[in-house]
C-alpha atoms as a PDB file:
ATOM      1  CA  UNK A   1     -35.991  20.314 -24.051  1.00  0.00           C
ATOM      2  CA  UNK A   2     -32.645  22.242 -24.950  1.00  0.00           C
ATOM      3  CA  UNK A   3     -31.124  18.920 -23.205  1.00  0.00           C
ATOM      4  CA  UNK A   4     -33.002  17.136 -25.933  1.00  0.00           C
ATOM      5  CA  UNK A   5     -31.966  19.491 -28.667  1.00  0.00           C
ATOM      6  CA  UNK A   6     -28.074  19.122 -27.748  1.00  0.00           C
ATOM      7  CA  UNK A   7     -28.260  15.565 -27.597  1.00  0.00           C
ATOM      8  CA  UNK A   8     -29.508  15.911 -30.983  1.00  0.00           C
ATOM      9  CA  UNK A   9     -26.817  18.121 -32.864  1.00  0.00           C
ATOM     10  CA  UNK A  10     -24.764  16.222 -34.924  1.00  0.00           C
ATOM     11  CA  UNK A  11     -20.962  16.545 -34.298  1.00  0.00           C
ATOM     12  CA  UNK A  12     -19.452  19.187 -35.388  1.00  0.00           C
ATOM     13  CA  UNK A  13     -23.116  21.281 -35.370  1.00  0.00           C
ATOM     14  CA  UNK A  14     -23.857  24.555 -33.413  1.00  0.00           C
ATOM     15  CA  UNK A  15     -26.456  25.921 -31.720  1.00  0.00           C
ATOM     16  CA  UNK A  16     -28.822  27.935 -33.781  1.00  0.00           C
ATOM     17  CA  UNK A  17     -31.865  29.599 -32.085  1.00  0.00           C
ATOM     18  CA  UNK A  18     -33.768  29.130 -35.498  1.00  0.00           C
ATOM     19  CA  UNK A  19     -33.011  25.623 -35.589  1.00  0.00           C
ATOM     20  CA  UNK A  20     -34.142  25.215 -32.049  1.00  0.00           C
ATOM     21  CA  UNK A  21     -37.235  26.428 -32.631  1.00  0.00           C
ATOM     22  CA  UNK A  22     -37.719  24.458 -35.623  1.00  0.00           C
ATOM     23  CA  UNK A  23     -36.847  21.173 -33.659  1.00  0.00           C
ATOM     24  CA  UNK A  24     -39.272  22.278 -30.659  1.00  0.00           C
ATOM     25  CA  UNK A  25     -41.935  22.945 -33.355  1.00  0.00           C
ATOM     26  CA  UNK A  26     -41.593  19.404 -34.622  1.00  0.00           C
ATOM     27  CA  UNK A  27     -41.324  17.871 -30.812  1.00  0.00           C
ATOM     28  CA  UNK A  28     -44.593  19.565 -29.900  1.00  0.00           C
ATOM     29  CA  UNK A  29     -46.672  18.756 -33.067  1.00  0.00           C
ATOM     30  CA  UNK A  30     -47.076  22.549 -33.707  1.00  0.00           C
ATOM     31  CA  UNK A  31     -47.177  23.965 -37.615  1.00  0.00           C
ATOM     32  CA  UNK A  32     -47.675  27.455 -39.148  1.00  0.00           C
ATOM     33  CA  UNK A  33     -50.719  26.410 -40.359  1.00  0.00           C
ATOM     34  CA  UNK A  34     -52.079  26.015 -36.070  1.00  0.00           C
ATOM     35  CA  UNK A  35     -53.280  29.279 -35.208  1.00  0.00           C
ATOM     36  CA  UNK A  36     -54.996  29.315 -31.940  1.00  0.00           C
ATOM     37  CA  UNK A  37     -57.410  31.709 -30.877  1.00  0.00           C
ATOM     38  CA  UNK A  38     -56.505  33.405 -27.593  1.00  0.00           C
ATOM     39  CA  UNK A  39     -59.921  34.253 -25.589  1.00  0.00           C
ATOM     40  CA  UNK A  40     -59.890  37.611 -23.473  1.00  0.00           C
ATOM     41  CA  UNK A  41     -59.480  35.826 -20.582  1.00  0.00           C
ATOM     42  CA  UNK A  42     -56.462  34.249 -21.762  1.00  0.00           C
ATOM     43  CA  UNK A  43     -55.108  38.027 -23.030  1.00  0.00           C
ATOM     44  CA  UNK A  44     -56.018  39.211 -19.113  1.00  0.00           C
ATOM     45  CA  UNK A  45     -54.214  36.559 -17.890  1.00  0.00           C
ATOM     46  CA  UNK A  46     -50.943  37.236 -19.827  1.00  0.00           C
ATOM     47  CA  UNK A  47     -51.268  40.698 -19.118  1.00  0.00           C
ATOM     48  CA  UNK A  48     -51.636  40.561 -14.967  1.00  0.00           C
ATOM     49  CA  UNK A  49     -48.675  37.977 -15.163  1.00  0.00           C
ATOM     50  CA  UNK A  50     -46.446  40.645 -17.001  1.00  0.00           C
ATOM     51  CA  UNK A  51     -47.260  43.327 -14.873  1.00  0.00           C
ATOM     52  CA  UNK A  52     -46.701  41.219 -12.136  1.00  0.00           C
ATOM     53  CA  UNK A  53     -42.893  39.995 -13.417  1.00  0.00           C
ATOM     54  CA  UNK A  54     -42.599  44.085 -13.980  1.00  0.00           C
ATOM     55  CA  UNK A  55     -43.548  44.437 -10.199  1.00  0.00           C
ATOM     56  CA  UNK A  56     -41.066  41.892  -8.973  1.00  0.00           C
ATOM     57  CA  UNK A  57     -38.286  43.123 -11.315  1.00  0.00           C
ATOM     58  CA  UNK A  58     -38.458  46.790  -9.835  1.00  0.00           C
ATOM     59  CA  UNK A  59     -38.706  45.465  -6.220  1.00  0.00           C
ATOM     60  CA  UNK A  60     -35.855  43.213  -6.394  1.00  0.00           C
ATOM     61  CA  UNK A  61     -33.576  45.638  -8.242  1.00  0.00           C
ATOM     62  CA  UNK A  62     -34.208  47.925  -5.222  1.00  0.00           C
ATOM     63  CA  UNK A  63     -32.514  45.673  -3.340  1.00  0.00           C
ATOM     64  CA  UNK A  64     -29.431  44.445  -5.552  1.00  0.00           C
ATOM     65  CA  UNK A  65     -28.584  48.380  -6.295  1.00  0.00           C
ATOM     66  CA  UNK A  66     -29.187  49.324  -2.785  1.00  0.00           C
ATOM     67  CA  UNK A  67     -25.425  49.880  -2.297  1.00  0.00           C
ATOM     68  CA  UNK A  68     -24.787  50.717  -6.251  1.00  0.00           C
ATOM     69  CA  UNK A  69     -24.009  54.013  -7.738  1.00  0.00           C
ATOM     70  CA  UNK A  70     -26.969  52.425  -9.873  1.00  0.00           C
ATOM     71  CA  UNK A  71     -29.979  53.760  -8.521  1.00  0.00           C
ATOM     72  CA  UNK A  72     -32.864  51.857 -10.381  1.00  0.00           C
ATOM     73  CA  UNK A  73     -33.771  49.568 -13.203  1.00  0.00           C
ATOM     74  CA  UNK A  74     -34.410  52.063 -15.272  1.00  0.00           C
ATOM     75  CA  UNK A  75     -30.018  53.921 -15.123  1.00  0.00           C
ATOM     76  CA  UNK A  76     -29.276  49.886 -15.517  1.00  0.00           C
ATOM     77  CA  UNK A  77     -31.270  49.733 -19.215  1.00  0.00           C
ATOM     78  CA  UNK A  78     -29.805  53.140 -19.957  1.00  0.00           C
ATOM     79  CA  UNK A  79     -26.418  51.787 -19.065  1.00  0.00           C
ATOM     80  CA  UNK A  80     -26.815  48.682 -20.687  1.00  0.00           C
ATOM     81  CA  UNK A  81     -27.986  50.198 -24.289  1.00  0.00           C
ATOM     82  CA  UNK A  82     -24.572  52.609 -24.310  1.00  0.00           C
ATOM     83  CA  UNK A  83     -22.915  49.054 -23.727  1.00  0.00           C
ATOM     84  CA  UNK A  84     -23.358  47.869 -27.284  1.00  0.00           C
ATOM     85  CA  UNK A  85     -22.915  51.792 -28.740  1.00  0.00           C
ATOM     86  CA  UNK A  86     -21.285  54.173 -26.896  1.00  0.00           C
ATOM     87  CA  UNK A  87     -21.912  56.799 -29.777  1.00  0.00           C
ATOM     88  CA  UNK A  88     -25.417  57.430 -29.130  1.00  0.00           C
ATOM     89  CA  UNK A  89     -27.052  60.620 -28.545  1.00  0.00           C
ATOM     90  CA  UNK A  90     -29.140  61.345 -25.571  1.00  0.00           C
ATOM     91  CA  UNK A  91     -32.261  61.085 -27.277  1.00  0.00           C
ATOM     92  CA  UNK A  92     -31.363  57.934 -29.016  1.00  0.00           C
ATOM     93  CA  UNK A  93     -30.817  56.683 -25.550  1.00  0.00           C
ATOM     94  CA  UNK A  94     -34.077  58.183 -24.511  1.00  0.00           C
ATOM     95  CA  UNK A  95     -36.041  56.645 -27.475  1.00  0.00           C
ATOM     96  CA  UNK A  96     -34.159  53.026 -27.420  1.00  0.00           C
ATOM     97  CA  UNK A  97     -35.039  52.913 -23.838  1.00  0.00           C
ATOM     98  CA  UNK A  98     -38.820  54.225 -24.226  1.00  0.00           C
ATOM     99  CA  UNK A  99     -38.753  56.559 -21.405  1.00  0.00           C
ATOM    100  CA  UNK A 100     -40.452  59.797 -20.668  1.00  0.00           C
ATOM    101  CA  UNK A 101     -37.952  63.337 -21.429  1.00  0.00           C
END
């Protein structure tokens, strides 16, 4: 689809995320109006397959930071939120990064 999209910018025209979206709304016959009704199994689903991409995230940063002064996912996502502001406090951090004290 983001093939698609490209081949439809104009020249001259940049990406845009919004417009994207937009574009993909109009490709898949989808308006604001179309709200569908998720049933609980549905929810379940989503849920399990979150958890799950959680569960394979943690196991496979074991293994790329095995030989890091990283230790887990969790100092990366620390790390990573001083990236963009190295001013923060430690709490900020804490709180940004929704972790336990």
């Amino acid at each position: 689809m983001v093939e698609q999209f490209e081949k439809h910018l104009s020249d001259g025209e940049q990406w845009d995320d919004k417009n994207f979206a937009n574009w993909l709304s109009g490709q898949v016959n989808a308006s604001p109006k179309d709200e569908k009704v998720v049933q609980e199994t549905t929810k379940s689903n989503i849920l399990v397959s979150v958890y799950s991409m959680y569960k394979y995230a943690l196991f496979y940063s074991r293994k790329i930071f095995k030989n890091s002064q990283i230790y887990s996912i969790d100092d990366f996502s620390f790390l990573a939120s001083l990236l963009s502001d190295k001013k923060l406090m430690k709490a900020d951090v804490i709180r940004k990064n929704i972790a336990e004290k």
